[in-house]
PDB file of N, CA and C in Angstrom:
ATOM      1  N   UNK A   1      61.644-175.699  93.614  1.00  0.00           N
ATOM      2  CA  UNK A   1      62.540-175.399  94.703  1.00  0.00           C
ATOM      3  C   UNK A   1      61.856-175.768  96.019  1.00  0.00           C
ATOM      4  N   UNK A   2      62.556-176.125  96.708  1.00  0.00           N
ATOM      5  CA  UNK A   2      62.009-176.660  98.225  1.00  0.00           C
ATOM      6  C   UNK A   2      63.514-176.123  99.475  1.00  0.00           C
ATOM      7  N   UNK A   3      62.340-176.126 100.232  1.00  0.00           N
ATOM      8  CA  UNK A   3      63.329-175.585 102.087  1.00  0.00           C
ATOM      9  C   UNK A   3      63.070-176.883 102.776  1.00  0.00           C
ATOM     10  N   UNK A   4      64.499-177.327 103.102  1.00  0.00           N
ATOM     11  CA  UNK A   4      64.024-178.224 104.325  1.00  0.00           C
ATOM     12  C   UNK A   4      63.987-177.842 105.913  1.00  0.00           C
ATOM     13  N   UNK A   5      62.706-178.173 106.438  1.00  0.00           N
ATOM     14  CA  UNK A   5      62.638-177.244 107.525  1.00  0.00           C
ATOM     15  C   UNK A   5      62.247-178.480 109.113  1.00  0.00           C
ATOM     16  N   UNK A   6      63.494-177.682 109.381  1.00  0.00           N
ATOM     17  CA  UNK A   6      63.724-179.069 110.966  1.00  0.00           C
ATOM     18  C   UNK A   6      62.488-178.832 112.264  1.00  0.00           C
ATOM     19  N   UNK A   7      61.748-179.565 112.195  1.00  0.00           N
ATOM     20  CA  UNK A   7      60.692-178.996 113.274  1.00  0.00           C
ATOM     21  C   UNK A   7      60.816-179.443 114.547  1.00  0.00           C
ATOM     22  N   UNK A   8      61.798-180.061 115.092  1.00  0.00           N
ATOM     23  CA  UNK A   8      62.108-179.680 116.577  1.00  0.00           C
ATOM     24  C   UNK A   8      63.155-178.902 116.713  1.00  0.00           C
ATOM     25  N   UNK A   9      63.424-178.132 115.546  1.00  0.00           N
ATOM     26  CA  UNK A   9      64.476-176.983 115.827  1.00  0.00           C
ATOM     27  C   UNK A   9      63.280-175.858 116.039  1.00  0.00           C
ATOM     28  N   UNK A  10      62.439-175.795 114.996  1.00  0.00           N
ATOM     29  CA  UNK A  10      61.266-174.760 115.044  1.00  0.00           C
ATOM     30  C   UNK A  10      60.351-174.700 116.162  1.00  0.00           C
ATOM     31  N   UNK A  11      60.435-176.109 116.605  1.00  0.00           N
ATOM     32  CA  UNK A  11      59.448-175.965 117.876  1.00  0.00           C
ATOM     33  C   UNK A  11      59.969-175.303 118.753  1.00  0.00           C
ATOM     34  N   UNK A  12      61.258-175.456 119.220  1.00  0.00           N
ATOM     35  CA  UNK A  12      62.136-174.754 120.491  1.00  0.00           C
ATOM     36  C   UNK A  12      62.137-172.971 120.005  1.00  0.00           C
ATOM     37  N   UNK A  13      62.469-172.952 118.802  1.00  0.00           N
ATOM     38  CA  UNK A  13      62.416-171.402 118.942  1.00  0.00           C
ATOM     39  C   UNK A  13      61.161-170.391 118.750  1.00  0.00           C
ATOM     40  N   UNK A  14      59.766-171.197 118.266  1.00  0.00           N
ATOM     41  CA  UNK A  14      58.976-170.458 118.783  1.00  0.00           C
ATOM     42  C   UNK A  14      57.849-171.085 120.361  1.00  0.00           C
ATOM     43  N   UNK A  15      58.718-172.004 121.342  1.00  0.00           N
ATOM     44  CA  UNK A  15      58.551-172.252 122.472  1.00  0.00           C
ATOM     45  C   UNK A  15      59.121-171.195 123.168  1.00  0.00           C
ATOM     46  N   UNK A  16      60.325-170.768 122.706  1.00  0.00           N
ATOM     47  CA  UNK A  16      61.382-170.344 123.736  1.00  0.00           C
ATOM     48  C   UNK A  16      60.995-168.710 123.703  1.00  0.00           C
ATOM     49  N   UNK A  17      60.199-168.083 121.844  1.00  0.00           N
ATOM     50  CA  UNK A  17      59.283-166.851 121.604  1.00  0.00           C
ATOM     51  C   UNK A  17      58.024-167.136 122.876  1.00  0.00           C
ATOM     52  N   UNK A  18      57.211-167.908 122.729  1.00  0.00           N
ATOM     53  CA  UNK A  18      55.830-168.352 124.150  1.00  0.00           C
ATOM     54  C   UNK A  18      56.406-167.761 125.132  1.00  0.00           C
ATOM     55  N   UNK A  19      57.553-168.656 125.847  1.00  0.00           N
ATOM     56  CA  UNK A  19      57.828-168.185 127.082  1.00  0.00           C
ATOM     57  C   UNK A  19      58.587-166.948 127.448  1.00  0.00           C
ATOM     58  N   UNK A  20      58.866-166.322 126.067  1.00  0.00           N
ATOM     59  CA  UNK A  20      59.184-164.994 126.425  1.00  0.00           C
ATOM     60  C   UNK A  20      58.130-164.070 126.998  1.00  0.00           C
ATOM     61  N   UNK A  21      56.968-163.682 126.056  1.00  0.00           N
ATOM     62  CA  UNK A  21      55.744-163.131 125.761  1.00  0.00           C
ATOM     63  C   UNK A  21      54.892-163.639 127.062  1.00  0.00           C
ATOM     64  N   UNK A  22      55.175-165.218 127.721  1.00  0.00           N
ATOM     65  CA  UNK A  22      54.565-165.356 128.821  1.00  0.00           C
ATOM     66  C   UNK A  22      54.874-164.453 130.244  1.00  0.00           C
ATOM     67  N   UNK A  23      56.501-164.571 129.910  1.00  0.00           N
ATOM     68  CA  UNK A  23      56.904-163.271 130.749  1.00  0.00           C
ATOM     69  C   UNK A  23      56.676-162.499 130.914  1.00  0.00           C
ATOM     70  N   UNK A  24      57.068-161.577 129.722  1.00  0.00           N
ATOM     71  CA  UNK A  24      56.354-160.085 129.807  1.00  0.00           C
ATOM     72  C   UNK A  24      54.976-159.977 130.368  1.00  0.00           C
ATOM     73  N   UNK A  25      53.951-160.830 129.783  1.00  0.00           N
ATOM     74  CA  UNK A  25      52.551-160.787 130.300  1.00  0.00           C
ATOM     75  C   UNK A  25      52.426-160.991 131.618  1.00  0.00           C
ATOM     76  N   UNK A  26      53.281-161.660 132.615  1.00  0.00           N
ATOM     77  CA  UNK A  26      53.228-161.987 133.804  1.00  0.00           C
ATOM     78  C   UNK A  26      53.802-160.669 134.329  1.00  0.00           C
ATOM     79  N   UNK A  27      54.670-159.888 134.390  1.00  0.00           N
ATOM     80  CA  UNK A  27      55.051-158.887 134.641  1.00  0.00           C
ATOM     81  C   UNK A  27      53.579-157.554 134.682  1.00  0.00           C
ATOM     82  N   UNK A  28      53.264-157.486 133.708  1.00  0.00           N
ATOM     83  CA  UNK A  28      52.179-156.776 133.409  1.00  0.00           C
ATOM     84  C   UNK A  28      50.640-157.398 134.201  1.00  0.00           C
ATOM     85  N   UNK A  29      51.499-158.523 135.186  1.00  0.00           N
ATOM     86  CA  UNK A  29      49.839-158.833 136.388  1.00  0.00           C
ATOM     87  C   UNK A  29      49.070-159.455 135.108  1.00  0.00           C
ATOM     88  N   UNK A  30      49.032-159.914 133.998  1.00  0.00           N
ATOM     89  CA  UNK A  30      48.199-161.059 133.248  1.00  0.00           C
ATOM     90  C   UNK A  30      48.888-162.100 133.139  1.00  0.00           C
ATOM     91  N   UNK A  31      47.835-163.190 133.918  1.00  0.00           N
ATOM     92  CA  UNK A  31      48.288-164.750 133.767  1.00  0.00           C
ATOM     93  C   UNK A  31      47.689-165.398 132.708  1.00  0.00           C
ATOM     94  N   UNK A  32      48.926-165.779 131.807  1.00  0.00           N
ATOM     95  CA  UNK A  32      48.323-166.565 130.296  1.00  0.00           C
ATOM     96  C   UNK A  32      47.700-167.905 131.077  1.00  0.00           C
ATOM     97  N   UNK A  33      46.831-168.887 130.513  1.00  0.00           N
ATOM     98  CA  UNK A  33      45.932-170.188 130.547  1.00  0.00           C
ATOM     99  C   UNK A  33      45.607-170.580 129.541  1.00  0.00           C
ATOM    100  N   UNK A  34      45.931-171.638 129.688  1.00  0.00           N
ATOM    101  CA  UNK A  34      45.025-172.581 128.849  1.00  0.00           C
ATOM    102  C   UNK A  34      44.063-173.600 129.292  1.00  0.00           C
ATOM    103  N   UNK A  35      42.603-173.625 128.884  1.00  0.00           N
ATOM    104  CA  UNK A  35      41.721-173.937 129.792  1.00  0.00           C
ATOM    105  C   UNK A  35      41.109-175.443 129.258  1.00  0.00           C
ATOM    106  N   UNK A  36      40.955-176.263 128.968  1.00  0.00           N
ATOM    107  CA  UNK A  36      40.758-177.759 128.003  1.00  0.00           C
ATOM    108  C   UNK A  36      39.306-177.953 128.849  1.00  0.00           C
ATOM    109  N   UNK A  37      38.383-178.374 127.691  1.00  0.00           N
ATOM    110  CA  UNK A  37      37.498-178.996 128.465  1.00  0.00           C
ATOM    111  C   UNK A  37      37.331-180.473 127.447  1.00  0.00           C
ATOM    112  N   UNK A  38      37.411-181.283 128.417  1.00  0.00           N
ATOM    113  CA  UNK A  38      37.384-182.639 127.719  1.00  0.00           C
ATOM    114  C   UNK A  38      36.270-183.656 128.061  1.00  0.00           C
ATOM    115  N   UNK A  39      35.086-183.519 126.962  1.00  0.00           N
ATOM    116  CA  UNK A  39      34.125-184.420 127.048  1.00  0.00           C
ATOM    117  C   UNK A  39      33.848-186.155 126.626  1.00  0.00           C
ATOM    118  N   UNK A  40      33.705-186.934 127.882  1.00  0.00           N
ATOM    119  CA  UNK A  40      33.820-187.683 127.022  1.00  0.00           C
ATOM    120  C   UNK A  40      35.517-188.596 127.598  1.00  0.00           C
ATOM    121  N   UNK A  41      36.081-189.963 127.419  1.00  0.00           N
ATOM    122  CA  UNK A  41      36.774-190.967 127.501  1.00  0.00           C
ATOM    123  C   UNK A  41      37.885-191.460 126.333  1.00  0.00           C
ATOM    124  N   UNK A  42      38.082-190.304 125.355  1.00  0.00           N
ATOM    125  CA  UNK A  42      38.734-190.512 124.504  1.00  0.00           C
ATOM    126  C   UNK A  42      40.121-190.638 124.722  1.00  0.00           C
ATOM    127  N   UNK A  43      40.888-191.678 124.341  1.00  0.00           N
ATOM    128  CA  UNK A  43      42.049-192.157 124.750  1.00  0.00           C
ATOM    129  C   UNK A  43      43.264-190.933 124.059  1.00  0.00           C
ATOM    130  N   UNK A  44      42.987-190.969 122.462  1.00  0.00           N
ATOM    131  CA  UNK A  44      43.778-190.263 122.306  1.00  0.00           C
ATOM    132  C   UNK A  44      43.379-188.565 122.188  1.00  0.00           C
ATOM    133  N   UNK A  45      42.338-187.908 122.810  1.00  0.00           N
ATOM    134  CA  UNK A  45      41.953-186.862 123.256  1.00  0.00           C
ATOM    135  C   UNK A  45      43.009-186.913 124.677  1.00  0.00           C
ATOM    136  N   UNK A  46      43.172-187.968 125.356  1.00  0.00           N
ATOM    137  CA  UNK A  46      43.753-187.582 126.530  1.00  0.00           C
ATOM    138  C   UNK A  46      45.508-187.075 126.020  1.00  0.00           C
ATOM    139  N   UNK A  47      45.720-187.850 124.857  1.00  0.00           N
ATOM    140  CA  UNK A  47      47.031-187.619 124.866  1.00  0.00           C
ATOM    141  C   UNK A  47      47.347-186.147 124.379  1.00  0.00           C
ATOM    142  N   UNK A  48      46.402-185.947 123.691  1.00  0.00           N
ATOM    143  CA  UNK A  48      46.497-184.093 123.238  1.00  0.00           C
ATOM    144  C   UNK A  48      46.639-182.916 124.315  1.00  0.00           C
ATOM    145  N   UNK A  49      45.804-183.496 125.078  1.00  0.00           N
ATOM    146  CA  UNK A  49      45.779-182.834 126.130  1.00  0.00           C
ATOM    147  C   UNK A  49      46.915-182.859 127.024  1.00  0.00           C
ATOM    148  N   UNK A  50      47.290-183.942 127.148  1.00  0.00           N
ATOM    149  CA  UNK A  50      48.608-184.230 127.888  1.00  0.00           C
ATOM    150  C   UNK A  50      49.700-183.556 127.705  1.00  0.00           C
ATOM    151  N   UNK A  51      49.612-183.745 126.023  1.00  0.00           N
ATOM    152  CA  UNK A  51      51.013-182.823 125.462  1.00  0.00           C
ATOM    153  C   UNK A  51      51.048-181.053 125.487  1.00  0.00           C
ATOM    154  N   UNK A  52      49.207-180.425 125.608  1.00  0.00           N
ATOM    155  CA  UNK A  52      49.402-179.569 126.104  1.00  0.00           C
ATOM    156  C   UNK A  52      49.816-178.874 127.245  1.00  0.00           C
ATOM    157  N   UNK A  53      49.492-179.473 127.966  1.00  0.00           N
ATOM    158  CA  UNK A  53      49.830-179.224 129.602  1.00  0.00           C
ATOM    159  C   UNK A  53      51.223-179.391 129.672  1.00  0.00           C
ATOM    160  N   UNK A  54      52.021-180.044 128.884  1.00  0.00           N
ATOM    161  CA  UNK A  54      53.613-180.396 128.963  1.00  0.00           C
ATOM    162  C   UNK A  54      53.867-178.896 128.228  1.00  0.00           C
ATOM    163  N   UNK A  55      53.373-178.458 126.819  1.00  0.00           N
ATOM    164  CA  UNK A  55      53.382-177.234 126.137  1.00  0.00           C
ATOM    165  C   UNK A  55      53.470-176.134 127.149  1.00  0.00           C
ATOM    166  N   UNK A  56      52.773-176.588 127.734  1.00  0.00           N
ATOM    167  CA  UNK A  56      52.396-174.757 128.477  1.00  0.00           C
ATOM    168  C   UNK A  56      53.223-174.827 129.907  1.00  0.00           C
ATOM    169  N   UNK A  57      53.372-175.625 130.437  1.00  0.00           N
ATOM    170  CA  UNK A  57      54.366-175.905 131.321  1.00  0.00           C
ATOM    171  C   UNK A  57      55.998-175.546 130.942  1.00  0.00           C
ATOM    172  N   UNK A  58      56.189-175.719 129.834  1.00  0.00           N
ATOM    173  CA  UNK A  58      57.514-175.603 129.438  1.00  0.00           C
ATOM    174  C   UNK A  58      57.514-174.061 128.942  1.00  0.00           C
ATOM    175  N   UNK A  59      56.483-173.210 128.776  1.00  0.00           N
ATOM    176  CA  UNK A  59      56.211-171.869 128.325  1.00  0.00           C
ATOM    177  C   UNK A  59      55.951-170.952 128.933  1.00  0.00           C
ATOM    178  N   UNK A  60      55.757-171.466 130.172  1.00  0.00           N
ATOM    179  CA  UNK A  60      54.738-171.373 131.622  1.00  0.00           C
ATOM    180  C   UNK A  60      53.438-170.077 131.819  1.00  0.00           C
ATOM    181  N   UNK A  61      52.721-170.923 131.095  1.00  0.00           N
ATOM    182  CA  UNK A  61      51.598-170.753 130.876  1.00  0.00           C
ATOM    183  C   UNK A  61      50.974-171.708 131.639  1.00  0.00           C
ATOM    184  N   UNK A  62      49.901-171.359 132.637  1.00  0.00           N
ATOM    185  CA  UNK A  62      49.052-172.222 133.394  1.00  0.00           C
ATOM    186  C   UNK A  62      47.934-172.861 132.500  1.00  0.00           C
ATOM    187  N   UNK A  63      47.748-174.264 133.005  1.00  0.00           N
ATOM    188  CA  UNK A  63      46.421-175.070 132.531  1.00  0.00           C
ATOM    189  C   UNK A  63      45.481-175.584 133.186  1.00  0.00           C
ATOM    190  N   UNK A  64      44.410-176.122 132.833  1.00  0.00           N
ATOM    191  CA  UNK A  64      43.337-176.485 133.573  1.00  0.00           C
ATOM    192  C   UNK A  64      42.897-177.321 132.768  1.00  0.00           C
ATOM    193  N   UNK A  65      42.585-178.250 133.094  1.00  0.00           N
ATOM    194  CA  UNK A  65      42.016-179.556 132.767  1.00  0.00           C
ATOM    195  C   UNK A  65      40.928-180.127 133.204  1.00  0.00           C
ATOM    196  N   UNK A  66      39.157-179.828 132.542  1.00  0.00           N
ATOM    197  CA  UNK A  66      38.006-180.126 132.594  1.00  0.00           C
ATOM    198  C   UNK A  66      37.385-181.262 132.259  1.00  0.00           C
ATOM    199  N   UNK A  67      37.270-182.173 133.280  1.00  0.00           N
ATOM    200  CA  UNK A  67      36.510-183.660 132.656  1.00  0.00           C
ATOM    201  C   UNK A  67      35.325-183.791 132.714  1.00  0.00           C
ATOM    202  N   UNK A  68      34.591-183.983 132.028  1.00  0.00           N
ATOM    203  CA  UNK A  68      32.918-184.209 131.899  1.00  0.00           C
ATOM    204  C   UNK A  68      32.637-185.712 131.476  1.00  0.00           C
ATOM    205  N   UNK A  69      31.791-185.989 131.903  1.00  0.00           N
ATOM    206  CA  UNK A  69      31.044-187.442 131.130  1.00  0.00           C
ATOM    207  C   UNK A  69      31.086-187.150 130.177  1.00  0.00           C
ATOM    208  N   UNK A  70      30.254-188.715 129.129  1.00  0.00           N
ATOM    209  CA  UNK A  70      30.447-188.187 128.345  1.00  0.00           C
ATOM    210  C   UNK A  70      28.457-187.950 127.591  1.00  0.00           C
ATOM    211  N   UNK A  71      27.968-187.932 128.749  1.00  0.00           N
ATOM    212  CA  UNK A  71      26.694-187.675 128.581  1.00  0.00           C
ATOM    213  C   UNK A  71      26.626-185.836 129.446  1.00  0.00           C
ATOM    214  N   UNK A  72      27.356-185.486 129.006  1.00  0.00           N
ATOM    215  CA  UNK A  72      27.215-183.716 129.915  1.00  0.00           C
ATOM    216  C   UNK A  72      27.023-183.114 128.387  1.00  0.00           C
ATOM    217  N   UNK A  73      25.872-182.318 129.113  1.00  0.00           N
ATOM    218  CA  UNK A  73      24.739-181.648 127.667  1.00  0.00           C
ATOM    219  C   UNK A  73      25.645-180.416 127.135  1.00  0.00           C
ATOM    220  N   UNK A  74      25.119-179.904 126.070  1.00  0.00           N
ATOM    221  CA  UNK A  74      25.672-178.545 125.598  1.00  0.00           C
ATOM    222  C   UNK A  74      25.470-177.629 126.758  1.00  0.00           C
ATOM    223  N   UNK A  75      24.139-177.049 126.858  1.00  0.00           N
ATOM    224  CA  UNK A  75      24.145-176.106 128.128  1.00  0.00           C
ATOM    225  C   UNK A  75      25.417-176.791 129.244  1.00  0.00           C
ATOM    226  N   UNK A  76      25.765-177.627 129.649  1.00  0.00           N
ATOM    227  CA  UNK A  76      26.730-177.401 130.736  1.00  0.00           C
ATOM    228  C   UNK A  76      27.752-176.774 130.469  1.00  0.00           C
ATOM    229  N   UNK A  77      28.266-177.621 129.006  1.00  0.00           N
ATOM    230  CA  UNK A  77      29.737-177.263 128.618  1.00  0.00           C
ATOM    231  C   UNK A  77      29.592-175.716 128.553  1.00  0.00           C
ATOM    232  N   UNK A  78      28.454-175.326 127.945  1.00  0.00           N
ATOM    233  CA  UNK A  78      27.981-173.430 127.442  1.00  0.00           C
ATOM    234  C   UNK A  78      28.245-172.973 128.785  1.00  0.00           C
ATOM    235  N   UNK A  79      27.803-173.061 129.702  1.00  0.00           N
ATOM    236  CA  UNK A  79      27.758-172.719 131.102  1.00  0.00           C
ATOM    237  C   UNK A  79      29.172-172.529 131.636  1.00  0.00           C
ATOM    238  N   UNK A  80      30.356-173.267 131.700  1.00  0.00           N
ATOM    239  CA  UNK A  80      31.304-173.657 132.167  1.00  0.00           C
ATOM    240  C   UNK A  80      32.535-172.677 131.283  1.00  0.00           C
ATOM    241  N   UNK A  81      32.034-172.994 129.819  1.00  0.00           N
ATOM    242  CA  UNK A  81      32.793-171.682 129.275  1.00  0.00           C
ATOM    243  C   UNK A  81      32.529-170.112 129.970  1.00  0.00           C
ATOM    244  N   UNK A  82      31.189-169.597 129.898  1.00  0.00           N
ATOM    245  CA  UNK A  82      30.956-168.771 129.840  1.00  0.00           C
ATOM    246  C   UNK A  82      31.420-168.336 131.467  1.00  0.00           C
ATOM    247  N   UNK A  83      31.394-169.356 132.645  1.00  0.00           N
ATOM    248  CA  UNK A  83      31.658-168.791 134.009  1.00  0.00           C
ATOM    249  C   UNK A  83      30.986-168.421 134.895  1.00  0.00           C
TER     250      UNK A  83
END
């Protein structure tokens, strides 16, 4: 037995769940983020990223987008997480 299951029907309704939950959390003075740190010139790393920032935009959830060489050591990236 098999389900056929439509996934840009599924995407919209747990997008449209995100931006509920983003609400509420904004109400309650917490701003959801999503924070990317992207090391490095990778073409299709950029596009992931891209599509997140479209994700969280449409959920509205704020993003941030971190570019490093692609010679930036562990300690930086460690550093940059941590704040």
């Amino acid at each position: 037995m098999y389900q056929l299951i439509d996934g840009k029907e599924l995407s919209k309704k747990i997008r449209k769940e995100l931006k509920l939950e983003a609400d509420r959390l904004r109400q309650k003075k917490i701003i959801p983020k999503l924070a990317v740190i992207l090391v490095g010139d990778d073409s299709a790393s950029k596009v992931y990223i891209r599509n997140k920032s479209k994700a969280c935009e449409d959920v509205g959830v704020e993003f941030e987008e971190i570019l490093l060489d692609s010679n930036t050591s562990m300690e930086k990236v460690l550093s940059i997480i941590d704040g």
